[in-house]
Protein backbone atom coordinates (compact mmCIF):
# COMPACT_ATOMS: atom_id res chain seq x y z
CA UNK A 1 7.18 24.64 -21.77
CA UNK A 2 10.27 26.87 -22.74
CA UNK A 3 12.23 23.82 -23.82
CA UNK A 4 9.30 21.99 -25.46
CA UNK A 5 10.01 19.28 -23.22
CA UNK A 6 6.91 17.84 -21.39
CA UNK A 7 7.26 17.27 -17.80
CA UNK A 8 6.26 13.70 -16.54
CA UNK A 9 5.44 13.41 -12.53
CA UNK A 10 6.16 10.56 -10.93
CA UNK A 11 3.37 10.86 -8.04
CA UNK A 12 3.17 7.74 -5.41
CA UNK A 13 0.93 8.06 -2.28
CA UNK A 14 3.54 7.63 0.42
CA UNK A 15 2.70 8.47 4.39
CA UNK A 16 1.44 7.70 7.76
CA UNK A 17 -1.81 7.97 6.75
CA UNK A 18 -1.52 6.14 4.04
CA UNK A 19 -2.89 2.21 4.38
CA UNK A 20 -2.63 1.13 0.83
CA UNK A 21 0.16 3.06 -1.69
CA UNK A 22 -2.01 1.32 -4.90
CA UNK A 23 -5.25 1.69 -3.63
CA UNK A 24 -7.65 3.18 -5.97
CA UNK A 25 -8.45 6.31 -3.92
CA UNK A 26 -5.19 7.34 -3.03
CA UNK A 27 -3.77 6.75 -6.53
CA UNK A 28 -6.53 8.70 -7.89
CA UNK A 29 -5.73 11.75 -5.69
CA UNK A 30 -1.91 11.41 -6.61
CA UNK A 31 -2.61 11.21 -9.93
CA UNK A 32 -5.17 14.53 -10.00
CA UNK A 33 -2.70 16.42 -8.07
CA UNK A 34 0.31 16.06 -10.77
CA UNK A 35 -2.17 17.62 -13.47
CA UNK A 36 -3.10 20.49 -11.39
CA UNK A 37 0.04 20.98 -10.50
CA UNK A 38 1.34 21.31 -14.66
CA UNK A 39 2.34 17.98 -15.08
CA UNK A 40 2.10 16.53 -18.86
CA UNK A 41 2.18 12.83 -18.01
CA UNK A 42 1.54 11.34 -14.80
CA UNK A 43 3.16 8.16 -13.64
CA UNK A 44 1.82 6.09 -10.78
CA UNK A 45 1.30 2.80 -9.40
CA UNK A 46 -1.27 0.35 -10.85
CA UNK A 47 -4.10 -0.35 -8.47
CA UNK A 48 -4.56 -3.85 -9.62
CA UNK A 49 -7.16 -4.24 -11.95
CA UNK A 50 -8.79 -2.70 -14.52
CA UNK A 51 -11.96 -1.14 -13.19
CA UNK A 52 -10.47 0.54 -10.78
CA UNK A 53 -7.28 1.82 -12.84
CA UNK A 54 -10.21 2.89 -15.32
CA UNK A 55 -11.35 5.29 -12.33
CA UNK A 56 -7.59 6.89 -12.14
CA UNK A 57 -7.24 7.51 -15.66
CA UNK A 58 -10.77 8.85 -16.03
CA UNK A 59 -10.55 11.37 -13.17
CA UNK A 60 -7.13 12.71 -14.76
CA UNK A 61 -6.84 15.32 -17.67
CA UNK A 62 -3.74 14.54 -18.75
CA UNK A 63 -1.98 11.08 -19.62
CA UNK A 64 -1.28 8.25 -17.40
CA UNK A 65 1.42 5.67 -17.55
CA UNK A 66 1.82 2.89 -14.99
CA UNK A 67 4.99 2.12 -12.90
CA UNK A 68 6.47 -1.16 -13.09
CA UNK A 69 6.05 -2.01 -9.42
CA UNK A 70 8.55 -4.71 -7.79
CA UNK A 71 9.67 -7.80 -9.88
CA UNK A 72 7.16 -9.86 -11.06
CA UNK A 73 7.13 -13.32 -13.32
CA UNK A 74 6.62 -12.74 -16.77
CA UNK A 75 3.24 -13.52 -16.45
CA UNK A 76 1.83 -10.98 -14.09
CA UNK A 77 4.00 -8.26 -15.95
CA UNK A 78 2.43 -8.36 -18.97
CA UNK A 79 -0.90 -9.36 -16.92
CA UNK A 80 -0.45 -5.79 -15.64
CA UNK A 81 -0.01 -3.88 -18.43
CA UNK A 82 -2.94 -5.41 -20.25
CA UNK A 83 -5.05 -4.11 -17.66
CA UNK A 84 -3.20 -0.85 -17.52
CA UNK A 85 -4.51 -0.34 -21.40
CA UNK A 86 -7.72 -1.80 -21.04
CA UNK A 87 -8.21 1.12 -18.54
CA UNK A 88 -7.19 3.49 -20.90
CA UNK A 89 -3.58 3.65 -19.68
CA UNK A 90 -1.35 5.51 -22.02
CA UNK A 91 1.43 3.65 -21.25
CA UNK A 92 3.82 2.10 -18.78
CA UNK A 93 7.16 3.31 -17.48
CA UNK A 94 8.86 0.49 -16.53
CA UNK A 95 12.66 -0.26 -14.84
CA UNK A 96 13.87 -3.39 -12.79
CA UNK A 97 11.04 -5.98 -14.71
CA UNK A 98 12.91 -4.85 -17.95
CA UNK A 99 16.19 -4.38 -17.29
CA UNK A 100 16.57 -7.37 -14.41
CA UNK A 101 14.79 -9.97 -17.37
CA UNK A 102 16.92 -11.99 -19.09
CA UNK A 103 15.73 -10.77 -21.98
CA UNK A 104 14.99 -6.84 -21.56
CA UNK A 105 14.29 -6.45 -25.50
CA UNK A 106 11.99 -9.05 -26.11
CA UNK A 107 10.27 -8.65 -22.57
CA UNK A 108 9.79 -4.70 -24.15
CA UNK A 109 8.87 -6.01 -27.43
CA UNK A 110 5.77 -7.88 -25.63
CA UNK A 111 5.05 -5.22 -23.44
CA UNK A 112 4.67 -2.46 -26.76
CA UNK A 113 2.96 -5.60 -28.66
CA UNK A 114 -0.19 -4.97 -25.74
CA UNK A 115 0.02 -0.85 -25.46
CA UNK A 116 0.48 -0.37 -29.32
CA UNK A 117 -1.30 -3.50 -31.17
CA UNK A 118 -3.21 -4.86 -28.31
CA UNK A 119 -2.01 -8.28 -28.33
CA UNK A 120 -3.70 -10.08 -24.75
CA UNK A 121 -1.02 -10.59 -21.89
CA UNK A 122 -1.55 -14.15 -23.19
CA UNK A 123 -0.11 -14.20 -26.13
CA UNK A 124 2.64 -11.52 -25.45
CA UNK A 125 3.73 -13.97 -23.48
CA UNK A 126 4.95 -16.27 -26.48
CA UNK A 127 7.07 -13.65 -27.83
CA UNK A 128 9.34 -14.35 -24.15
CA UNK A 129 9.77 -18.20 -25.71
């Protein structure tokens, strides 16, 4: 707050106890916690689908952004973050599936073509051609 600077939380449910790291309770939890603990943002893992991403981002006063997850085809990437912003993601914070593409820039360029313009995973997918 003294710096202006808003502090992101990068909150994954990790433990014995837990069965699934992007189920849709556990997430949820994760993702409550980093607001009531001052968090800005929140980043976490994407449960999957839609509906129940729409559940995580609902249940959270502040904004959520999705982790990029383990590397993925092109395909399910930008499959992801459709859903992501269909749920009312704010955005995604993404590492290896951008900078391990061949292309990082245009694989970006497609992924801020669905959060900004909402272009369908589909067709974000020419822009990789």
């Amino acid at each position: 707050m003294e710096w202006g600077i808003p502090l992101l939380a990068m909150v994954y449910p990790r433990g014995p106890n837990v069965k699934d790291e992007k189920g849709k309770d556990v997430v949820k939890i994760a993702a409550r916690l980093a607001a009531e603990l001052g968090a800005d943002i929140v980043k976490v893992p994407y449960t999957g689908d839609p509906d129940s991403f729409s559940e995580v981002v609902e249940g959270t006063p502040i904004p959520v952004v999705i982790a990029g997850g383990s590397k993925m085809s092109d395909a399910d990437t930008l499959k992801m973050v459709e859903g992501a912003t269909k749920a009312g993601a704010a955005g995604l914070s993404m590492g290896r599936n951008a900078f391990q593409h061949e292309s990082p820039q245009k694989l970006v360029k497609a992924a801020c073509a669905i959060v900004h313009d909402g272009m369908s995973a589909k067709e974000a997918l020419k822009m990789l051609k």
